[in-house]
Every structure is written in C-alpha cells, then in structure tokens.
Protein backbone atom coordinates (compact mmCIF):
# COMPACT_ATOMS: atom_id res chain seq x y z
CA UNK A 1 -65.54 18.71 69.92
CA UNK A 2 -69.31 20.11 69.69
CA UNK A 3 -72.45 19.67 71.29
CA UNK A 4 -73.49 17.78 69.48
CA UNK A 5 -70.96 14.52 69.53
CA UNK A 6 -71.46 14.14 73.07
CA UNK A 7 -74.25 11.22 73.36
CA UNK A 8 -76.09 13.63 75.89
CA UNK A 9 -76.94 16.32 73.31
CA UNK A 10 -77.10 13.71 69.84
CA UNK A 11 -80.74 13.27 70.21
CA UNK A 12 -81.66 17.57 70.54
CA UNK A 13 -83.60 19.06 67.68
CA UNK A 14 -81.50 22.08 66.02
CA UNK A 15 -84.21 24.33 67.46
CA UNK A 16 -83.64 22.90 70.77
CA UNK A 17 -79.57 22.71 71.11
CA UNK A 18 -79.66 26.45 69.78
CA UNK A 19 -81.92 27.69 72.75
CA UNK A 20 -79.26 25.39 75.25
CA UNK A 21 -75.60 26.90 73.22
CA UNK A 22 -75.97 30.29 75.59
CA UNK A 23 -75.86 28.51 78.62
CA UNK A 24 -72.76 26.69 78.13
CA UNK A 25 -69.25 27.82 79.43
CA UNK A 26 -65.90 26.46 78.92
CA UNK A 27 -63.43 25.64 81.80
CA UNK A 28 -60.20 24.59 81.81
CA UNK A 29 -58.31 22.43 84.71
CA UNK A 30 -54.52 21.70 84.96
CA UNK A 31 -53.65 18.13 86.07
CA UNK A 32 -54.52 16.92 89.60
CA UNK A 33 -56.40 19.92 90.17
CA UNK A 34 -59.76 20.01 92.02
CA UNK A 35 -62.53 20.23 90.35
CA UNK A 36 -65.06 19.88 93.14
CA UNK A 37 -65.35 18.35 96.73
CA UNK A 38 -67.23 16.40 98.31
CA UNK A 39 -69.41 18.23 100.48
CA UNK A 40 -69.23 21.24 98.21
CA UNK A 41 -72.24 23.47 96.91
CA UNK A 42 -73.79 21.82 93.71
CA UNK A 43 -74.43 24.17 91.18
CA UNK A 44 -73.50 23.06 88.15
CA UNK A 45 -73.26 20.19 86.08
CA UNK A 46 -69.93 19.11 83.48
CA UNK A 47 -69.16 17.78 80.18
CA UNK A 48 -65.95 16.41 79.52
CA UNK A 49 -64.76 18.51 75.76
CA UNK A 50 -61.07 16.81 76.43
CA UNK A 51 -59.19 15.15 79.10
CA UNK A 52 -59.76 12.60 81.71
CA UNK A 53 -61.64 13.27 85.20
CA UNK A 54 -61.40 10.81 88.28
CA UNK A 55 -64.53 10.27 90.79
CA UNK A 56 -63.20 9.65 94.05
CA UNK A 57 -65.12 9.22 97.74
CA UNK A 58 -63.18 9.99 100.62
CA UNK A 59 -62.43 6.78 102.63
CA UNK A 60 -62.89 6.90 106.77
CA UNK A 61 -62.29 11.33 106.60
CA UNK A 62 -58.85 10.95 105.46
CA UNK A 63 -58.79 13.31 102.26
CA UNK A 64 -55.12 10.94 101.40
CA UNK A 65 -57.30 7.90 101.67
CA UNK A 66 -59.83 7.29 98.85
CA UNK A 67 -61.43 4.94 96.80
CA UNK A 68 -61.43 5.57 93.00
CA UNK A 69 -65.39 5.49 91.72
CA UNK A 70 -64.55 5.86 88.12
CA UNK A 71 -62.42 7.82 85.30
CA UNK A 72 -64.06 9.90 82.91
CA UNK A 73 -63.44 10.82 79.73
CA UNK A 74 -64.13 12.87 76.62
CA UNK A 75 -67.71 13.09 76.12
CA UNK A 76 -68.52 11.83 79.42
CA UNK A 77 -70.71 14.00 82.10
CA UNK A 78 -70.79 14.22 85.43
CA UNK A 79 -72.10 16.14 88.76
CA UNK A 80 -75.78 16.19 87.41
CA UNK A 81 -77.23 15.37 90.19
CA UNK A 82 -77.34 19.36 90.84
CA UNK A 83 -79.42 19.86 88.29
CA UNK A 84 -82.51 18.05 89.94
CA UNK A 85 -81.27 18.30 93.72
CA UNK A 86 -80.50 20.61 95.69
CA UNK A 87 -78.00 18.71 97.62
CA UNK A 88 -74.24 18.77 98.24
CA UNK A 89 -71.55 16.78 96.32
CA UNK A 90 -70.96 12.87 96.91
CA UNK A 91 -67.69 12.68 95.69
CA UNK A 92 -64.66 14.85 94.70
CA UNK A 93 -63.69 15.37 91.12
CA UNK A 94 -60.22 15.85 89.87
CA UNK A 95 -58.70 16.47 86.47
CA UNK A 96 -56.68 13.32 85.79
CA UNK A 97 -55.05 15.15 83.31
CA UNK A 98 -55.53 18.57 81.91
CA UNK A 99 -59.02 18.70 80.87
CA UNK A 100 -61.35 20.96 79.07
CA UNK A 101 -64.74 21.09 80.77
CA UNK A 102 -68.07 22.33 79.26
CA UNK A 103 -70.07 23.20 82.27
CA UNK A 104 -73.93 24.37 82.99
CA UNK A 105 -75.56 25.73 85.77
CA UNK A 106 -78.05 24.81 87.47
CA UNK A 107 -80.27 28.28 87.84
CA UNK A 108 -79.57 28.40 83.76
CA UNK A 109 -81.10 24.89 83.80
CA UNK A 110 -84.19 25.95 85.80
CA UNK A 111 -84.42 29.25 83.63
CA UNK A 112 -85.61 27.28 80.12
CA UNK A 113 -88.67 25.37 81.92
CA UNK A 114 -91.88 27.03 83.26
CA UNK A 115 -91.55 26.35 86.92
CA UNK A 116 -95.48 26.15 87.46
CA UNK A 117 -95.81 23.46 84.05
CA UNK A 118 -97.46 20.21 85.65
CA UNK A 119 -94.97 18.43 83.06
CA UNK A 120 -92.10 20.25 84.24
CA UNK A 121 -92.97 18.72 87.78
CA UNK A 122 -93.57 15.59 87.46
CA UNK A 123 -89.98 15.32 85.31
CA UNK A 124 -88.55 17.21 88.22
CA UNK A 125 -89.75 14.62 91.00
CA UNK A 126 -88.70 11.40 88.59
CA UNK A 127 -85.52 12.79 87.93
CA UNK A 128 -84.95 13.86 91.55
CA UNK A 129 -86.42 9.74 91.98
CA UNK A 130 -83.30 8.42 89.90
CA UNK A 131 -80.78 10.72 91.46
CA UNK A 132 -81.39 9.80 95.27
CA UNK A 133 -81.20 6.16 94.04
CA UNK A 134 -77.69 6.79 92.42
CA UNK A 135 -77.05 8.41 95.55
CA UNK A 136 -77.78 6.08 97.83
CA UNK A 137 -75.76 3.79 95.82
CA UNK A 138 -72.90 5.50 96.00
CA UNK A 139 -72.76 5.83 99.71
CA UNK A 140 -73.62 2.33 100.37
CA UNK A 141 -70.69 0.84 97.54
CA UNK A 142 -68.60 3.45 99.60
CA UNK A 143 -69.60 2.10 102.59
CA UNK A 144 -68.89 -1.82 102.03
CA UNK A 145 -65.38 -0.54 100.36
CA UNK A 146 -64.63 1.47 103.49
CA UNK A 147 -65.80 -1.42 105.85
CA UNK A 148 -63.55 -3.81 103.87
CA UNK A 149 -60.56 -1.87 104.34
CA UNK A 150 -60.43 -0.44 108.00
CA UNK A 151 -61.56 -3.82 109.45
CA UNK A 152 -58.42 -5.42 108.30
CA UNK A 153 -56.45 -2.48 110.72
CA UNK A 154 -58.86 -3.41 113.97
CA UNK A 155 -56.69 -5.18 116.41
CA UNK A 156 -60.12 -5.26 119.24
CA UNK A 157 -63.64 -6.37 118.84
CA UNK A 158 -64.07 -2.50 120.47
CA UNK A 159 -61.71 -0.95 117.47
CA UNK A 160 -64.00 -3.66 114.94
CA UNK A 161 -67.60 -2.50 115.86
CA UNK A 162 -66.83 1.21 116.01
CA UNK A 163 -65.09 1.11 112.41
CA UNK A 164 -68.18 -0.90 111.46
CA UNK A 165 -70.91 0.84 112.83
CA UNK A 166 -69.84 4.26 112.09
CA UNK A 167 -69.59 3.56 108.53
CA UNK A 168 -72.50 2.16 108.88
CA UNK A 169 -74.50 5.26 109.82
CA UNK A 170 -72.72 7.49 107.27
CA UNK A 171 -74.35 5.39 104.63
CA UNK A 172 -78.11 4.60 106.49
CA UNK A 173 -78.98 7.88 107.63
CA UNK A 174 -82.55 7.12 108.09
CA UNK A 175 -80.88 5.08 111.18
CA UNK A 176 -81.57 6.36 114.78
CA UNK A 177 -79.48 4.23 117.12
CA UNK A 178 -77.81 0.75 116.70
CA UNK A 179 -75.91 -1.44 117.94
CA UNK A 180 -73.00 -4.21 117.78
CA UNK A 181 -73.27 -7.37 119.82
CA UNK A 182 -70.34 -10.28 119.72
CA UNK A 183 -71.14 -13.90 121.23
CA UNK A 184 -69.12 -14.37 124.77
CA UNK A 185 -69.07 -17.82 125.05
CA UNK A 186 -67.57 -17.72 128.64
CA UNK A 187 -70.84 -16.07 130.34
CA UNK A 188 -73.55 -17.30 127.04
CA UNK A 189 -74.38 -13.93 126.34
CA UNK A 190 -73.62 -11.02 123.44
CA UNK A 191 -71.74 -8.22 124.76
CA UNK A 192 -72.61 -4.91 123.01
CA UNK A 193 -69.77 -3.45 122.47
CA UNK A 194 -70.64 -0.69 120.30
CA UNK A 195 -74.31 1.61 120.75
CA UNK A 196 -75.62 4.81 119.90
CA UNK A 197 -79.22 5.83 120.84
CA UNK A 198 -79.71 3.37 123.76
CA UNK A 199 -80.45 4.70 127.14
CA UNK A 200 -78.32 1.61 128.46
CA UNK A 201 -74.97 1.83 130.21
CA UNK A 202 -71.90 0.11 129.10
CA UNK A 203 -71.98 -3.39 129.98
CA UNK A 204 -75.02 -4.15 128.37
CA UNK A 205 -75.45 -7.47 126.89
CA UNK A 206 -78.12 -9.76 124.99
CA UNK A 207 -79.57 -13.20 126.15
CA UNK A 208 -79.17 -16.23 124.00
CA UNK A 209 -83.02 -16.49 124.54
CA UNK A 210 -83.55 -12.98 122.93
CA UNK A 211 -86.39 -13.63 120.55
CA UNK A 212 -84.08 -11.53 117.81
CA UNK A 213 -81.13 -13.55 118.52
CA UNK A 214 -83.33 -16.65 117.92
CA UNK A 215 -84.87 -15.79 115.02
CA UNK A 216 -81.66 -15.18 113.05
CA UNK A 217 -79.98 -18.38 114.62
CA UNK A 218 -83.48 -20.11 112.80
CA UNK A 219 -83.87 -18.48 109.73
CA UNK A 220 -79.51 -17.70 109.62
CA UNK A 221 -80.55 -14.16 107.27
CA UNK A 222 -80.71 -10.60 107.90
CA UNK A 223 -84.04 -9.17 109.45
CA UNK A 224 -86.01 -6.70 108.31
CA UNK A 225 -89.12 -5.22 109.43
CA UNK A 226 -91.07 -2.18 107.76
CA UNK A 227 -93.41 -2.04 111.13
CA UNK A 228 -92.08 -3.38 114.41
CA UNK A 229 -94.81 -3.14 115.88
CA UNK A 230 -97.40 -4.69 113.53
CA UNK A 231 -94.36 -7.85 112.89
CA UNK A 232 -95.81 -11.06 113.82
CA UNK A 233 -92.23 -12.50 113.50
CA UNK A 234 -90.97 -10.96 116.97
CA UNK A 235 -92.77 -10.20 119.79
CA UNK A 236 -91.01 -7.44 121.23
CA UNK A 237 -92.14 -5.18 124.39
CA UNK A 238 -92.84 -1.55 123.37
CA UNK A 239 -90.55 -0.54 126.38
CA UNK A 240 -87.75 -3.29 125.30
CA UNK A 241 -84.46 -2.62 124.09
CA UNK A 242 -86.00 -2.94 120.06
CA UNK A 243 -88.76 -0.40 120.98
CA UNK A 244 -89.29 1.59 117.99
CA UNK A 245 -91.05 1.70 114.32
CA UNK A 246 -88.38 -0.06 111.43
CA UNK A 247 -85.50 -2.05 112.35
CA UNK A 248 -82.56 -3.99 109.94
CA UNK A 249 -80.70 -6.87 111.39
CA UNK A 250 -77.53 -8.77 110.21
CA UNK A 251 -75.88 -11.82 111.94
CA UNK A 252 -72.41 -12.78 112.33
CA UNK A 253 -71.69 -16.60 111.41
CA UNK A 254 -68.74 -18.23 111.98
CA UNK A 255 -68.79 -22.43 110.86
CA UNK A 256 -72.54 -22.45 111.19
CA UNK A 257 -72.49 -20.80 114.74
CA UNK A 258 -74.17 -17.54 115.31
CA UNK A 259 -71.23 -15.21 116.62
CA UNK A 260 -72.62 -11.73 116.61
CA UNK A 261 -74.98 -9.48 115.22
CA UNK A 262 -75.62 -5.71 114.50
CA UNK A 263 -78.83 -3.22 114.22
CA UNK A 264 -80.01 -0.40 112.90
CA UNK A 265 -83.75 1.05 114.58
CA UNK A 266 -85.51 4.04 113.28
CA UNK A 267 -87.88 4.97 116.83
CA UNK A 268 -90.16 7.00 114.98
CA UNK A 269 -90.51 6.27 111.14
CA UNK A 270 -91.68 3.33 109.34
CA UNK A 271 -90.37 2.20 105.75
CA UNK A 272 -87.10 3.83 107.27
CA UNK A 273 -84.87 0.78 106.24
CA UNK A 274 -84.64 -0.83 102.14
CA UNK A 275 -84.08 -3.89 101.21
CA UNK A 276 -81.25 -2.48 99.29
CA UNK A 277 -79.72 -1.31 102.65
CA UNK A 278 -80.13 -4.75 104.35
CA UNK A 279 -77.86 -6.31 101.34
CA UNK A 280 -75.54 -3.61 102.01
CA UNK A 281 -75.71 -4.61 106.09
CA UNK A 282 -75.44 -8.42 104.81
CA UNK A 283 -72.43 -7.84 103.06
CA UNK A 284 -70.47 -6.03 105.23
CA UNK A 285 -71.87 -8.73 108.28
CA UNK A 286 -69.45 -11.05 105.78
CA UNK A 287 -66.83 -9.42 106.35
CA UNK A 288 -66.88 -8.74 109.82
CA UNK A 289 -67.79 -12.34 110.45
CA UNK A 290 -63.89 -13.37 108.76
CA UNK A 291 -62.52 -10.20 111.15
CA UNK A 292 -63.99 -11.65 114.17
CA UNK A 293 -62.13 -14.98 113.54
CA UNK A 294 -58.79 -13.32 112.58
CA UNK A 295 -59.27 -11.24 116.20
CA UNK A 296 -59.91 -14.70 117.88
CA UNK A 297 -56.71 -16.82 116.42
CA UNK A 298 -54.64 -13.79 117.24
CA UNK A 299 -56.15 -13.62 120.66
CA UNK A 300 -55.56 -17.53 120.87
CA UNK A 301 -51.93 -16.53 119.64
CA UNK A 302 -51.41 -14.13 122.43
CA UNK A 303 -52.49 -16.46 125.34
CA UNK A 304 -50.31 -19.23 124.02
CA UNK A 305 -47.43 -16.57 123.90
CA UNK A 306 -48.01 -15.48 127.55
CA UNK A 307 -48.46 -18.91 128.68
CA UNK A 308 -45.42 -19.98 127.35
CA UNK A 309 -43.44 -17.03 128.67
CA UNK A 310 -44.73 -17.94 132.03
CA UNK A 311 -43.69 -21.28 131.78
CA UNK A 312 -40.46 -20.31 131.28
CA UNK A 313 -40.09 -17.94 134.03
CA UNK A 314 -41.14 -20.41 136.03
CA UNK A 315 -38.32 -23.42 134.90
CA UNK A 316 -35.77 -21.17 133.64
C-alpha cells in the first residue's frame, strides 16, 4: 500500500507528500501485541499499511477488564492526538492481528512548520481545540460504560456511590469535591453517603427543604450553573455546604419521586462544568436511579427472609 491510498495523504500535492516520505517509518507488530498504553508517552502518530488494530480503555484499573472503543483497519490512523498535544495516551492499542504500521513522530511533525508562523499557530490551537474535545469524549463514553457495568456488582448504597462517584471524577477533572446523597425516608432526609472535598464528618445529611433539593424536585432535570454565585436560581450562603464558583447537579428518580442526587463543585473556577458533562452526569443518574431500586427490593428481600426465619424459630 502507498501514501498515497490512505484517505489521509489522497489530497497532498506531489511536492508536498515528497517533503513528508522521509519522515515515515515502518513497524511491524505480531498479534495481541501492545502497541501503546494508556498512560504512555505520546510521541508518535500511526497508519495502518496492513492488519487490524483494537482501541481499548481500561475499565475500573483492571488492565483484564476493558471496553473495546473501536477496530481499525488498513488505511485507518490513529494516536494523533500527539501530534497537536502534548499529553499522554487515552487508550491502549493492540495489534488484532499482525499488522504493519506506518508511523510518524511527533518532533518530525513539528520540524516541517516554522514554529514562530502566525498560521502555524493558530492551526496548532484549533487542532489542539478538536483533540481535547475527542478527548473529553472518550473519557466521558468511558465513563457511562464503566458506570453501567460496576453498578450492576454493588450490593450497598455505600459500594453504589463510591463506584459512581469515582468514575465520575476520572472523567470531570475540572471537579473539586462532590458528593452522593440517597433519600432516607425513615428520618426525611438524604444521607451522603459518598464525599470528597467537604470539611463535613460522616453522617452528614441534606434537608428536604434544601433549596437544591427543591429545585430539582420542581424542575425534575440536572442543574447547572456557570457562576454560583451570580445564579438567581439558588440562593445559597457563601459559607454553605454549595460554597464555591460552578457546580453540576443530577437527581435520582424513582416513579416520579426524587430518591437521590449527586454533585460535582469547582470552589474556585467558573465555566468549570459543560453542558456536555451534565448529559454525561444525566445519564449515568439513569442508571443509578434503576440500581437504587434493585438495592431496595433486595433489601425488602432480606427483611422478609429474616422475618420469616424468626418466625420460625419462634413456632418451630
């Protein structure tokens, strides 16, 4: 295969793909082998010449537990991102097969433009636009995927929120503490049981009266605010539990009853939550909303098991 059948490289004036041939190597990867992992320096980018390549993320730290992005193939390219950022890998690559790789660094990359051309620049900062958007879109799919599958496994609203909310924070790191509140319909409050970056101890809980827990029973949608403390929709003491710039909300709803909620707060930066990240906090609020239902009928489950192994210790 050349150059110049890969869609990449169809639209490069001869001039232009002759200057670019130098900088081009050729590597070769036997089946299942790594190509690179997540994590990993970024230095170059790849070009599939033959062969198949899988995109995986790592799932909850477990490098046996993954979830399969895509599968690549001939003429296909991949790991760009290191071209305009100098940031680590989001995934792991690995030769699906044996594949034939055409790959291309980074510094050669950087070596044909003229660092100081104004053009040069401003392609740099658009590209380097696109790229943290693909990023960030990959972390928060990720996310969701991961939330999905470890939820199932919780057998405790504890084990729930701290799956939750730890993925959670792995894909919004703009976040600065949070929390995870579940309604307790015996003392008509919401127990936190998961928080990070509250000076609170652990039995903290939320009033039904809490102007955040009213809004979203009103308006039954996530919340998000860009300036706390500008937001005419809550009015919320500096030195309250919300004190701090940007906050994202999502509720828990279970047959048209608020159940729960969780948070995200950024104390010193505002614009630190998207709108793109408060879909990704509404989705996975869906599916913790079906775990927290499961975890009550099997609670109910339990109690009717005890009870009934009481009763009959008591009339054998």
């Amino acid at each position: 295969m050349s150059l110049k059948d890969i869609p990449i490289f169809e639209g490069l004036s001869d001039d232009v793909f002759e200057i670019f041939m130098p900088f081009v190597r050729e590597e070769a990867y036997g089946a299942g082998s790594l190509i690179f992992k997540e994590g990993s320096s970024a230095d170059k980018f790849f070009i599939i010449k033959d062969g198949d390549v899988e995109i995986r993320k790592v799932i909850d730290g477990h490098e046996h537990g993954y979830k399969l992005i895509s599968v690549l193939t001939k003429g296909d390219f991949f790991g760009e991102m290191a071209i305009f950022q100098g940031l680590p890998r989001t995934a792991d690559a690995y030769a699906k097969t044996a594949v034939s790789l055409l790959a291309v660094s980074k510094d050669d990359m950087a070596g044909l433009f003229k660092p100081k051309d104004p053009a040069f620049k401003a392609m740099g900062f658009l590209a380097s636009v696109l790229m943290q958007r693909l990023r960030s879109t990959t972390k928060e799919l990720a996310a969701v995927y991961e939330t999905g599958m470890l939820i199932t496994s919780a057998r405790s609203v504890s084990g729930l929120s701290n799956y939750v909310m730890e993925s959670v924070f792995k894909a919004v790191d703009t976040a600065e503490a949070g929390l995870f509140a579940v309604w307790n319909e015996f003392n008509g409050e919401f127990e936190v049981s998961y928080q990070r970056g509250f000076d609170f101890g652990p039995d903290l809980s939320i009033e039904s009266n809490d102007a955040l827990i009213v809004w979203l029973e009103e308006n039954r949608e996530a919340f998000l605010s860009f300036d706390l403390e500008g937001d005419q929709r809550l009015q919320i003491a500096k030195d309250g539990m919300y004190k701090g710039l940007s906050m994202v909300a999502a509720p828990f709803f279970s047959e048209d009853r608020l159940t729960g909620l969780m948070l995200l707060l950024s104390r010193t930066g505002r614009n630190a939550f998207s709108y793109e990240q408060m879909v990704l906090m509404s989705a996975i609020a869906g599916y913790v909303s079906v775990a927290l239902e499961n975890l009550k009928h099997l609670q109910d489950e339990i109690d009717r098991y005890r009870l009934s192994r009481m009763k009959s210790g008591m009339h054998p």
